[in-house]
PDB file of N, CA and C in Angstrom:
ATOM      1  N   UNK A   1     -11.405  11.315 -81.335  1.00  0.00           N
ATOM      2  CA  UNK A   1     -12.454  10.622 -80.604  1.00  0.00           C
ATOM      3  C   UNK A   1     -12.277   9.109 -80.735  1.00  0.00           C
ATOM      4  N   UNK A   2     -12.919   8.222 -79.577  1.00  0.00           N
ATOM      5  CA  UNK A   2     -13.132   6.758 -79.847  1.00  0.00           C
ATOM      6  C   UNK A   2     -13.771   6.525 -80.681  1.00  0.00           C
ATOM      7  N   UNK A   3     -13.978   5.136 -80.774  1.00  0.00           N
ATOM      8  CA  UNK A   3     -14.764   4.536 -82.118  1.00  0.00           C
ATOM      9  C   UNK A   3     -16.092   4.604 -80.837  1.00  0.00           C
ATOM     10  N   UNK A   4     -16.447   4.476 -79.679  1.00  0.00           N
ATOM     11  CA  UNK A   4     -17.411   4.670 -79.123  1.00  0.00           C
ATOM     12  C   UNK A   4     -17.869   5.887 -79.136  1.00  0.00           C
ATOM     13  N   UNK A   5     -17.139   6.697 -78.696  1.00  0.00           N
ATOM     14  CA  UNK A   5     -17.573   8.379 -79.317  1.00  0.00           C
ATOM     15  C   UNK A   5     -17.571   8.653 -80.075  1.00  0.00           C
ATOM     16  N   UNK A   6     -17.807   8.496 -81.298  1.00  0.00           N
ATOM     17  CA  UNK A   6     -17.798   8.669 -82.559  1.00  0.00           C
ATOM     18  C   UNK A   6     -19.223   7.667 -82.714  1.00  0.00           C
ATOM     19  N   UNK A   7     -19.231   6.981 -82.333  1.00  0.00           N
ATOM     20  CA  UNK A   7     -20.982   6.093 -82.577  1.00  0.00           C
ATOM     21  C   UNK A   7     -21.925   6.550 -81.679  1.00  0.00           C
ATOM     22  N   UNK A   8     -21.594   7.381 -80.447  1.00  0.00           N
ATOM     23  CA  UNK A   8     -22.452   7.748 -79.845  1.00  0.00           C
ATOM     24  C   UNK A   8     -22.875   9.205 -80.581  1.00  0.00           C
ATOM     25  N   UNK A   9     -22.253  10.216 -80.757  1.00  0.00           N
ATOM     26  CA  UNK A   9     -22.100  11.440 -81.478  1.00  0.00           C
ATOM     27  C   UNK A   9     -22.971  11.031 -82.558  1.00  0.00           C
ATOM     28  N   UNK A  10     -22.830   9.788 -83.679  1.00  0.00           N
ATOM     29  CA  UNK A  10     -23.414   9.888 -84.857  1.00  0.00           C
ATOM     30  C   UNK A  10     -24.699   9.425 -84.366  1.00  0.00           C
ATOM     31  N   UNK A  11     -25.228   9.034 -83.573  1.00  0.00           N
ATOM     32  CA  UNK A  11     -26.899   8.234 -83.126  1.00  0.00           C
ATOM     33  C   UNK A  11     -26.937   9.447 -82.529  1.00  0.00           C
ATOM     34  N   UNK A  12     -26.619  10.282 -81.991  1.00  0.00           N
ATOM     35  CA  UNK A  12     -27.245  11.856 -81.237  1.00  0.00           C
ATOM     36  C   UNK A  12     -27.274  12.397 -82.848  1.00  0.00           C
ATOM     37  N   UNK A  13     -26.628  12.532 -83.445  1.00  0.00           N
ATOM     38  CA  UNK A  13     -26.811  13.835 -85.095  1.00  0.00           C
ATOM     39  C   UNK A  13     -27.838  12.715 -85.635  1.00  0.00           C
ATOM     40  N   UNK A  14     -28.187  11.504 -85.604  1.00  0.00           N
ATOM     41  CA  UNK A  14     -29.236  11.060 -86.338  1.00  0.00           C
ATOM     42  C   UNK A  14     -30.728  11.162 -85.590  1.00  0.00           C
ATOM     43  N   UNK A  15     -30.452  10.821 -84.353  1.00  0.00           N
ATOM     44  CA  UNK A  15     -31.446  10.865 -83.595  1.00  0.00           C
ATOM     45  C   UNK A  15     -32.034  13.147 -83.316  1.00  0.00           C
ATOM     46  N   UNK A  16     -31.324  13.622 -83.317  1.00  0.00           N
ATOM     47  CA  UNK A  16     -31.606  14.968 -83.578  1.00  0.00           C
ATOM     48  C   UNK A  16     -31.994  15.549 -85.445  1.00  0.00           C
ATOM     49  N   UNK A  17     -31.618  14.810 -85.910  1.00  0.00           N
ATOM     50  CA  UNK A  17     -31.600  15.288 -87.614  1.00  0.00           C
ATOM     51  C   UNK A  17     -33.501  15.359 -87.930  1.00  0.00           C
ATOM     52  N   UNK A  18     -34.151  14.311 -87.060  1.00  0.00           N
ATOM     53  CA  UNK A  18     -35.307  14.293 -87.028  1.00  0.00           C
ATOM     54  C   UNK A  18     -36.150  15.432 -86.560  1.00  0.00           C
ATOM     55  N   UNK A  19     -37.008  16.050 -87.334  1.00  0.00           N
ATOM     56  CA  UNK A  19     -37.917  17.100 -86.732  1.00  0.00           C
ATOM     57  C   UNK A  19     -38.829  16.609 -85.731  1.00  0.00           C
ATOM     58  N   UNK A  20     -39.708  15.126 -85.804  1.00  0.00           N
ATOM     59  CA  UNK A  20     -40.661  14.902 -85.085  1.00  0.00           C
ATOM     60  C   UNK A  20     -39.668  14.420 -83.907  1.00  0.00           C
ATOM     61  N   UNK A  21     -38.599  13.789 -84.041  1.00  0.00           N
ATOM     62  CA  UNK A  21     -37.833  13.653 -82.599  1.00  0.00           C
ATOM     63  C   UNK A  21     -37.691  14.754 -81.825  1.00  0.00           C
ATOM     64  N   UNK A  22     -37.349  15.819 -82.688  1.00  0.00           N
ATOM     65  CA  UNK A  22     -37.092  17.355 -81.655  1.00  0.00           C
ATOM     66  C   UNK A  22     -37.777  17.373 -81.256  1.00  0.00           C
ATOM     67  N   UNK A  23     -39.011  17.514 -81.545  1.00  0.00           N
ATOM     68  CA  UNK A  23     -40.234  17.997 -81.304  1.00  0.00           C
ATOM     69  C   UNK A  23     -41.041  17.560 -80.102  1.00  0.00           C
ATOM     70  N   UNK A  24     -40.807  16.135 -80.005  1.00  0.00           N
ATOM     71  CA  UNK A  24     -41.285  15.246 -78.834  1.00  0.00           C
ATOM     72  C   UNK A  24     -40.185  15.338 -77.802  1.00  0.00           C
ATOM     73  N   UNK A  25     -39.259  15.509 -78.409  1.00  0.00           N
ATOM     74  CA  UNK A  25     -38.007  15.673 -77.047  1.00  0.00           C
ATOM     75  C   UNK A  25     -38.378  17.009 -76.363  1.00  0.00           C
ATOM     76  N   UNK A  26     -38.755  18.007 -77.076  1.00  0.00           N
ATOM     77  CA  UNK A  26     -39.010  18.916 -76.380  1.00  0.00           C
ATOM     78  C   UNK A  26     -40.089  19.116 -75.229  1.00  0.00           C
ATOM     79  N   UNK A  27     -40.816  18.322 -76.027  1.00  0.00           N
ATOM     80  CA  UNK A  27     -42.854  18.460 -75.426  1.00  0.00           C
ATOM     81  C   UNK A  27     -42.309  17.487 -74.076  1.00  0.00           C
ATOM     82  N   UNK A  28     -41.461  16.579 -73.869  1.00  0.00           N
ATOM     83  CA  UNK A  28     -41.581  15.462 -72.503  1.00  0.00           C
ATOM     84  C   UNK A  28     -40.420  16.122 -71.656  1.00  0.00           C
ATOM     85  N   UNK A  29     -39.533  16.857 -71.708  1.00  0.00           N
ATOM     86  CA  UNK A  29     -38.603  17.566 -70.883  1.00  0.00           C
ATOM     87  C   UNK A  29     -39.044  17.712 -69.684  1.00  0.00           C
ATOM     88  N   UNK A  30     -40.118  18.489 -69.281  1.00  0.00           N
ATOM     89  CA  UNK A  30     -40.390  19.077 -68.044  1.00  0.00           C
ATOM     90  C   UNK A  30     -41.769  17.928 -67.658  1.00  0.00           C
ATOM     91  N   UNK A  31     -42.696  17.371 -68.560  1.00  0.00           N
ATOM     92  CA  UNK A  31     -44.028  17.052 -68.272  1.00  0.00           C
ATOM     93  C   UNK A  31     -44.229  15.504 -68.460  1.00  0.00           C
ATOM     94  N   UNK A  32     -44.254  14.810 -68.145  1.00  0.00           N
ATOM     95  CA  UNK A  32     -44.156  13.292 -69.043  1.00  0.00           C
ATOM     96  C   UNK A  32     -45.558  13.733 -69.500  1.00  0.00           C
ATOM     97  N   UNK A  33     -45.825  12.595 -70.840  1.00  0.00           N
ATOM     98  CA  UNK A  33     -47.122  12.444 -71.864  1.00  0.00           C
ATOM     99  C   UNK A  33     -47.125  11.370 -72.669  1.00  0.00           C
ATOM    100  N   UNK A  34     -48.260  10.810 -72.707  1.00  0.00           N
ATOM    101  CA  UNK A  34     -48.492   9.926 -73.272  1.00  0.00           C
ATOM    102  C   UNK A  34     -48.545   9.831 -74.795  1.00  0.00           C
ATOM    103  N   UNK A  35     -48.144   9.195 -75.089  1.00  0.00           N
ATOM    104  CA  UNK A  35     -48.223   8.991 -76.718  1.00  0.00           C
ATOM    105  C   UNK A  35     -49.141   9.660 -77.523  1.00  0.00           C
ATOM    106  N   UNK A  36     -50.415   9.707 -77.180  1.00  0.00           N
ATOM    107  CA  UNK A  36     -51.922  10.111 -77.796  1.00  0.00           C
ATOM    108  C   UNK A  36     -51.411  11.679 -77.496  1.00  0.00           C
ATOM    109  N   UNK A  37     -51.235  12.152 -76.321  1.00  0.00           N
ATOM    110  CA  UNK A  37     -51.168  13.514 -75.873  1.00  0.00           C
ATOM    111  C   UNK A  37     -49.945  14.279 -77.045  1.00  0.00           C
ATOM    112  N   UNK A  38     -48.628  13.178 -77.275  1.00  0.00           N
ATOM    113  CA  UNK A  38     -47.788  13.730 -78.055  1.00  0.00           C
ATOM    114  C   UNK A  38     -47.959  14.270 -79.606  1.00  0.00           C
ATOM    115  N   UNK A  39     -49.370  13.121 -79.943  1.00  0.00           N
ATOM    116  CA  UNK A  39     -49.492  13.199 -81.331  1.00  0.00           C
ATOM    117  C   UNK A  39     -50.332  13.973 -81.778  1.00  0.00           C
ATOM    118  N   UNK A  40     -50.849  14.877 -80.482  1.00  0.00           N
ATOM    119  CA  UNK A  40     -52.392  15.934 -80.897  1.00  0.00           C
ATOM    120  C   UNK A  40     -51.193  16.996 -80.745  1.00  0.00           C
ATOM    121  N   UNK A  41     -50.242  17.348 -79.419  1.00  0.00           N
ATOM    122  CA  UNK A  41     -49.396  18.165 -79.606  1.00  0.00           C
ATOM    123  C   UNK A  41     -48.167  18.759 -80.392  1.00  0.00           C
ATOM    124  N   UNK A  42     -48.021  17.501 -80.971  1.00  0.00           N
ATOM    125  CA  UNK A  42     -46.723  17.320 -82.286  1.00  0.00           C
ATOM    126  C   UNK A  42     -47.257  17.601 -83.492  1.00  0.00           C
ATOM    127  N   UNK A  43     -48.459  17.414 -83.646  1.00  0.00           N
ATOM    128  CA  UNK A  43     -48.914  17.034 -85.210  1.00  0.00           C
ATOM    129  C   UNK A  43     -48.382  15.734 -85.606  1.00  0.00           C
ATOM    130  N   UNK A  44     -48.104  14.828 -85.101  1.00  0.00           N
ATOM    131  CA  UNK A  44     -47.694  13.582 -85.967  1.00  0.00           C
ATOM    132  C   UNK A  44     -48.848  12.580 -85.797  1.00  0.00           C
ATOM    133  N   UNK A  45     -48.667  11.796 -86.707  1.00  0.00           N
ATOM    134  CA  UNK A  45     -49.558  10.371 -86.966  1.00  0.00           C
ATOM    135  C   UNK A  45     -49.093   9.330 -85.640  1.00  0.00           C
ATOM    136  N   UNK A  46     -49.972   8.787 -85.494  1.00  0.00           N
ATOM    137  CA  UNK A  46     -50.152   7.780 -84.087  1.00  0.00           C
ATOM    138  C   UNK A  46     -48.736   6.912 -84.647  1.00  0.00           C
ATOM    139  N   UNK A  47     -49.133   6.301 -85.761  1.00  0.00           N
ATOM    140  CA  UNK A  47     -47.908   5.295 -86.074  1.00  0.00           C
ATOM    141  C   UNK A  47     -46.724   5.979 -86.324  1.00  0.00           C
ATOM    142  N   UNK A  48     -46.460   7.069 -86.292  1.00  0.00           N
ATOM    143  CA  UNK A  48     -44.827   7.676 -86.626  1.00  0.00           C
ATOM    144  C   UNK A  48     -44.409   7.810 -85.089  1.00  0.00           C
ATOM    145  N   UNK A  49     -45.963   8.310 -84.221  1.00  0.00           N
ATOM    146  CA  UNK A  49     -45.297   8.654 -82.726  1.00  0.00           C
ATOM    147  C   UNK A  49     -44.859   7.140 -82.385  1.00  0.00           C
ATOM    148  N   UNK A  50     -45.631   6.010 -81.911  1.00  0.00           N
ATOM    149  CA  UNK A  50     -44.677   5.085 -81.701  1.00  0.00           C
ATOM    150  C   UNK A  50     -43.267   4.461 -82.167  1.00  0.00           C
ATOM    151  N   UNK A  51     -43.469   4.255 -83.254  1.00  0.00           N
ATOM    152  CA  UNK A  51     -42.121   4.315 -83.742  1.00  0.00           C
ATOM    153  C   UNK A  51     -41.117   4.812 -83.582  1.00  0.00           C
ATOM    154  N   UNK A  52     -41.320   6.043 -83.360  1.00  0.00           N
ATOM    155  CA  UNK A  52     -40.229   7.265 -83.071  1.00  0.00           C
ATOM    156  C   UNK A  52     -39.690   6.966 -81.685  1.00  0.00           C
ATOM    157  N   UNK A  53     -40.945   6.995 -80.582  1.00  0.00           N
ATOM    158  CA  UNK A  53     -40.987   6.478 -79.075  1.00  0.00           C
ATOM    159  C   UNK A  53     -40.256   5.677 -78.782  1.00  0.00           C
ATOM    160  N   UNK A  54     -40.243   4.421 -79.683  1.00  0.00           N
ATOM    161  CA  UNK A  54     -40.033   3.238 -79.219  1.00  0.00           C
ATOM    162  C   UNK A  54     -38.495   3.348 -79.784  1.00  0.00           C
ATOM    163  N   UNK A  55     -37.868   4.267 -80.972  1.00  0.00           N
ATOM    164  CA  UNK A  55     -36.255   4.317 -81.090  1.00  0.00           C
ATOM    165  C   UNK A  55     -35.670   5.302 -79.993  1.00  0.00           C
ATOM    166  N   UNK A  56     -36.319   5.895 -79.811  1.00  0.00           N
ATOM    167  CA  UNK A  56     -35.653   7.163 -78.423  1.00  0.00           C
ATOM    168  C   UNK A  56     -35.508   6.457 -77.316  1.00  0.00           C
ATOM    169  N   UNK A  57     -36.658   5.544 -76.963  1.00  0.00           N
ATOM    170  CA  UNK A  57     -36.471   4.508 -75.784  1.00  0.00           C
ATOM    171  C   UNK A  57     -35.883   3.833 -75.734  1.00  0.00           C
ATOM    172  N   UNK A  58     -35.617   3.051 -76.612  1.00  0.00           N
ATOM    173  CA  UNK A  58     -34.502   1.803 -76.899  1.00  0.00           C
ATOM    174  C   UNK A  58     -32.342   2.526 -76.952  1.00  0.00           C
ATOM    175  N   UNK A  59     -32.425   3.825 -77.514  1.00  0.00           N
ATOM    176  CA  UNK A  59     -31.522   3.899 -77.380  1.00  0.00           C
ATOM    177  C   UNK A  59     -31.167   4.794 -75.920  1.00  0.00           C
ATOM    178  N   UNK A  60     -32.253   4.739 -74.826  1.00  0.00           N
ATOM    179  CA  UNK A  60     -32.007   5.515 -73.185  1.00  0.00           C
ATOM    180  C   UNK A  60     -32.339   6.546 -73.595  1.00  0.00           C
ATOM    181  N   UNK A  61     -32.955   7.744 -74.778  1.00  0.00           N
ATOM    182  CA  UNK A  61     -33.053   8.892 -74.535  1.00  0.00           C
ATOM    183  C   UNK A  61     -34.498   9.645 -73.739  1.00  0.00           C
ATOM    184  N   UNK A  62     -35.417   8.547 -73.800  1.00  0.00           N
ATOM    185  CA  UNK A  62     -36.425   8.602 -73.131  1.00  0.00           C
ATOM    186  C   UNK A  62     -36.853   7.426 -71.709  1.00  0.00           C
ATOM    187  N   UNK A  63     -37.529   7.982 -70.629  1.00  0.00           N
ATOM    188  CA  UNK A  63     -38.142   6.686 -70.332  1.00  0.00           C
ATOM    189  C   UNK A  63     -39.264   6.530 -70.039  1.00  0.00           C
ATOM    190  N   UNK A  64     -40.121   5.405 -69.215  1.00  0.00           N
ATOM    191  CA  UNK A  64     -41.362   5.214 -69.598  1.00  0.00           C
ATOM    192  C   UNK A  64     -41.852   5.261 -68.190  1.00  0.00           C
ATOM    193  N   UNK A  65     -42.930   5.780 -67.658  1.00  0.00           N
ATOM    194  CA  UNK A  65     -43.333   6.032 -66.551  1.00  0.00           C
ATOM    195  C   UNK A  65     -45.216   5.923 -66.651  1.00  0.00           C
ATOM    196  N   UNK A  66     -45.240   4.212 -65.926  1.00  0.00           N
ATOM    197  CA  UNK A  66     -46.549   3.839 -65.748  1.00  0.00           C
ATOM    198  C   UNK A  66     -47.743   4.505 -64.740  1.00  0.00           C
ATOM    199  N   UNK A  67     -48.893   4.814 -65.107  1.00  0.00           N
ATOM    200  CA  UNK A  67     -49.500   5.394 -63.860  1.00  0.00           C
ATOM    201  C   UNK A  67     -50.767   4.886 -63.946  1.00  0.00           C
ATOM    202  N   UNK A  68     -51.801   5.268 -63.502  1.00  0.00           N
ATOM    203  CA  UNK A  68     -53.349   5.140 -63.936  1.00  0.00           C
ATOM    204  C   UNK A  68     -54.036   6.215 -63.884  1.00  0.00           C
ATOM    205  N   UNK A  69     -54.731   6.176 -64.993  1.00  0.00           N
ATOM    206  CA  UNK A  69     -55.595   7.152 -65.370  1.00  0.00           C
ATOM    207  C   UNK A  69     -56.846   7.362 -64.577  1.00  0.00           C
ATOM    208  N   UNK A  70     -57.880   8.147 -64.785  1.00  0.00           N
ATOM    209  CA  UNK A  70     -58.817   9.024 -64.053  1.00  0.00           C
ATOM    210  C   UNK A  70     -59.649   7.553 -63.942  1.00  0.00           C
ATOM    211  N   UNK A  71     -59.541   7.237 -65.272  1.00  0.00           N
ATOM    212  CA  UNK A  71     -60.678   5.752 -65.495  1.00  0.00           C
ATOM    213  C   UNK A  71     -60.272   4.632 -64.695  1.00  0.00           C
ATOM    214  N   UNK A  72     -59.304   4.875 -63.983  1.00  0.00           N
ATOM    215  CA  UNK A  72     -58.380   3.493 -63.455  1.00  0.00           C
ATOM    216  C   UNK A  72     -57.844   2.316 -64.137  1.00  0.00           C
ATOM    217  N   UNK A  73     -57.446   3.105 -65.524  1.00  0.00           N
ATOM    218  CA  UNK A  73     -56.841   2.059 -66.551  1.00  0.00           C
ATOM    219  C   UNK A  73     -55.150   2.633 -66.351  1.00  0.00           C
ATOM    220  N   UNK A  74     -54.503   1.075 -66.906  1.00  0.00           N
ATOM    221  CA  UNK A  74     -52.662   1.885 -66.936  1.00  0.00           C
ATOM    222  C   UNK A  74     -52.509   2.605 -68.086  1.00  0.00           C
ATOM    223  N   UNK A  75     -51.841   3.584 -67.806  1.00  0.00           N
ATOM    224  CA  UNK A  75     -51.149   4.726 -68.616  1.00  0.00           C
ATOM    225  C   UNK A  75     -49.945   4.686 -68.685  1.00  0.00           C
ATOM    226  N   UNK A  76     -48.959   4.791 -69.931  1.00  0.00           N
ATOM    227  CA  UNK A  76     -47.595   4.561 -70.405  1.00  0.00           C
ATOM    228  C   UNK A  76     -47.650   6.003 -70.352  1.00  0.00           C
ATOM    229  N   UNK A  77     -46.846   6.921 -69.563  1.00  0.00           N
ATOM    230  CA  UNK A  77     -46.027   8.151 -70.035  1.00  0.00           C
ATOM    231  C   UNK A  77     -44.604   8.095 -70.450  1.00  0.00           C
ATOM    232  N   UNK A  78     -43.966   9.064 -71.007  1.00  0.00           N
ATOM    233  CA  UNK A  78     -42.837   9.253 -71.461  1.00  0.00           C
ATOM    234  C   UNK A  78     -42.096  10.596 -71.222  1.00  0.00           C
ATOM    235  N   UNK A  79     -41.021   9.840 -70.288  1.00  0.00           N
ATOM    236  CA  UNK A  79     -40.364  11.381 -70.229  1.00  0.00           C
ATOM    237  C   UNK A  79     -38.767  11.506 -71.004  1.00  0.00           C
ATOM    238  N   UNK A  80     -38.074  12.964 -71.082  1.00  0.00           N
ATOM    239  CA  UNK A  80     -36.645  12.885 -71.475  1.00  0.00           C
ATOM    240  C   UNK A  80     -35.985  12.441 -70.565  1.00  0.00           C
ATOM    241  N   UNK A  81     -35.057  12.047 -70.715  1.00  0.00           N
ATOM    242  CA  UNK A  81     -33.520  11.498 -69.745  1.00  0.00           C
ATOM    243  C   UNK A  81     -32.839  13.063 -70.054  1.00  0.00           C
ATOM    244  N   UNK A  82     -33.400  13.950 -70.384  1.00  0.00           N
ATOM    245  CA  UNK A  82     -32.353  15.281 -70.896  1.00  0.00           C
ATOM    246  C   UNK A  82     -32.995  16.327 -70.304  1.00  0.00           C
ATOM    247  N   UNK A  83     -32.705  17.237 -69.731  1.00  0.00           N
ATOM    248  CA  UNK A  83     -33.234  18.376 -69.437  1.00  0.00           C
ATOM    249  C   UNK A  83     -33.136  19.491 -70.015  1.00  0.00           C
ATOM    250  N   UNK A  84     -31.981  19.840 -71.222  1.00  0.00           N
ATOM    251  CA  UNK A  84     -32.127  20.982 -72.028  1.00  0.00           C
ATOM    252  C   UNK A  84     -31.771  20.825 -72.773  1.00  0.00           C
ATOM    253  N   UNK A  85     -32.350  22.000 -74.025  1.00  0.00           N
ATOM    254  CA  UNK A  85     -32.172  21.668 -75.663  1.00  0.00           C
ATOM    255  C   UNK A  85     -31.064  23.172 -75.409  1.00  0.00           C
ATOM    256  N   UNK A  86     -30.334  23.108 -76.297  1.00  0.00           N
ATOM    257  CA  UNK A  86     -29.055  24.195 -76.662  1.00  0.00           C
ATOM    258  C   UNK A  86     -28.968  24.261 -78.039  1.00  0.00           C
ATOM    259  N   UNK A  87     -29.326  25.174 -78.430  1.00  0.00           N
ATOM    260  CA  UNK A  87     -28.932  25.587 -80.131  1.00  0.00           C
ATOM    261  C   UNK A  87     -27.067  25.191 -80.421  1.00  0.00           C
ATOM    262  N   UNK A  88     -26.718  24.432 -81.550  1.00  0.00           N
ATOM    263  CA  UNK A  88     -25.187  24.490 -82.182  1.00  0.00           C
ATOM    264  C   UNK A  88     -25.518  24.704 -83.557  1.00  0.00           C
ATOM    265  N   UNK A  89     -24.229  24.975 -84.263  1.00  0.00           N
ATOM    266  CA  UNK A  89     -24.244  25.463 -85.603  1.00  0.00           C
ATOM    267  C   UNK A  89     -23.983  23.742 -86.085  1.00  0.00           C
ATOM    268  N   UNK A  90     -24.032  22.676 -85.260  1.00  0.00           N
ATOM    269  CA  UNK A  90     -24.508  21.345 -85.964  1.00  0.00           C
ATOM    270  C   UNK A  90     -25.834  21.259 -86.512  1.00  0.00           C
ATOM    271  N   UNK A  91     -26.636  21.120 -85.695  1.00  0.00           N
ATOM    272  CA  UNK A  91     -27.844  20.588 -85.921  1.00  0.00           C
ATOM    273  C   UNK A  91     -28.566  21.652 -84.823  1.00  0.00           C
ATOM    274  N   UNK A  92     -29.979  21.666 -85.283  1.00  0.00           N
ATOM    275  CA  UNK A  92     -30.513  23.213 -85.272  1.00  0.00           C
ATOM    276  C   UNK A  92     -30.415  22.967 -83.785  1.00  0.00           C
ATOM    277  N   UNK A  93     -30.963  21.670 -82.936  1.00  0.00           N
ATOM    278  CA  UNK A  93     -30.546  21.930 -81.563  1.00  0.00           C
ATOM    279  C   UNK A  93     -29.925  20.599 -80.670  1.00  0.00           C
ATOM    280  N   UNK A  94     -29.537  20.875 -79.875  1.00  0.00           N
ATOM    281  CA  UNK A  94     -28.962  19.681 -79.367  1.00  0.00           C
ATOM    282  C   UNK A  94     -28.901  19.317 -77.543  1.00  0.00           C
ATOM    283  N   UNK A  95     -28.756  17.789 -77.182  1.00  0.00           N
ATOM    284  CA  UNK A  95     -29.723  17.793 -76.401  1.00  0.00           C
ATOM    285  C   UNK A  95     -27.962  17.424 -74.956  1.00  0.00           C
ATOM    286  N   UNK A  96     -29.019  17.939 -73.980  1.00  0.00           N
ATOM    287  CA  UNK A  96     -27.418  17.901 -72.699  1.00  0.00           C
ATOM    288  C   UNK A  96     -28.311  17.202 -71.386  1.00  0.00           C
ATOM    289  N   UNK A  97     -27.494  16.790 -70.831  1.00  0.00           N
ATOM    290  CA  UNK A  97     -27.582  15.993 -69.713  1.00  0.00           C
ATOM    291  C   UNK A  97     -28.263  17.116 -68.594  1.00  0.00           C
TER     292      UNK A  97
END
């Protein structure tokens, strides 16, 4: 492999090594959701979901899709850039274009 494939490969096994990353990667696949929506559905703490959000986003694995809500306030959703999770004997699952 390149030294680019080889840095991309290791930020996918780090960025997957995470349970609450799976977890949110999974929940935005088909539905975008907002942060609040992720953290009642994930079980995670408000401050781990951003955080987490904001490294998945930054490295393209998510993106961000503005709308307005019922109240007519803006709403940040989040969807995958990935459409399916695939089990490997790497890491419990892994994510494909």
């Amino acid at each position: 492999m390149s030294e680019i494939e080889d840095a991309k490969h290791e930020l996918i096994q780090d960025l997957l090594s995470d349970k609450a990353n799976r977890m949110i990667l999974r929940s935005i696949m088909t539905v975008p959701k907002s942060t609040a929506q992720l953290c009642t559905e994930c079980n995670i703490p408000t401050s781990t979901a951003y955080r987490k959000m904001q490294k998945l986003f930054d490295y393209k694995v998510i993106r961000r899709i503005g709308t307005i809500n019922r109240a007519g306030k803006k709403e940040i959703l989040y969807k995958s850039n990935f459409s399916v999770l695939k089990k490997t004997p790497e890491w419990e699952e892994f994510l494909l274009n």
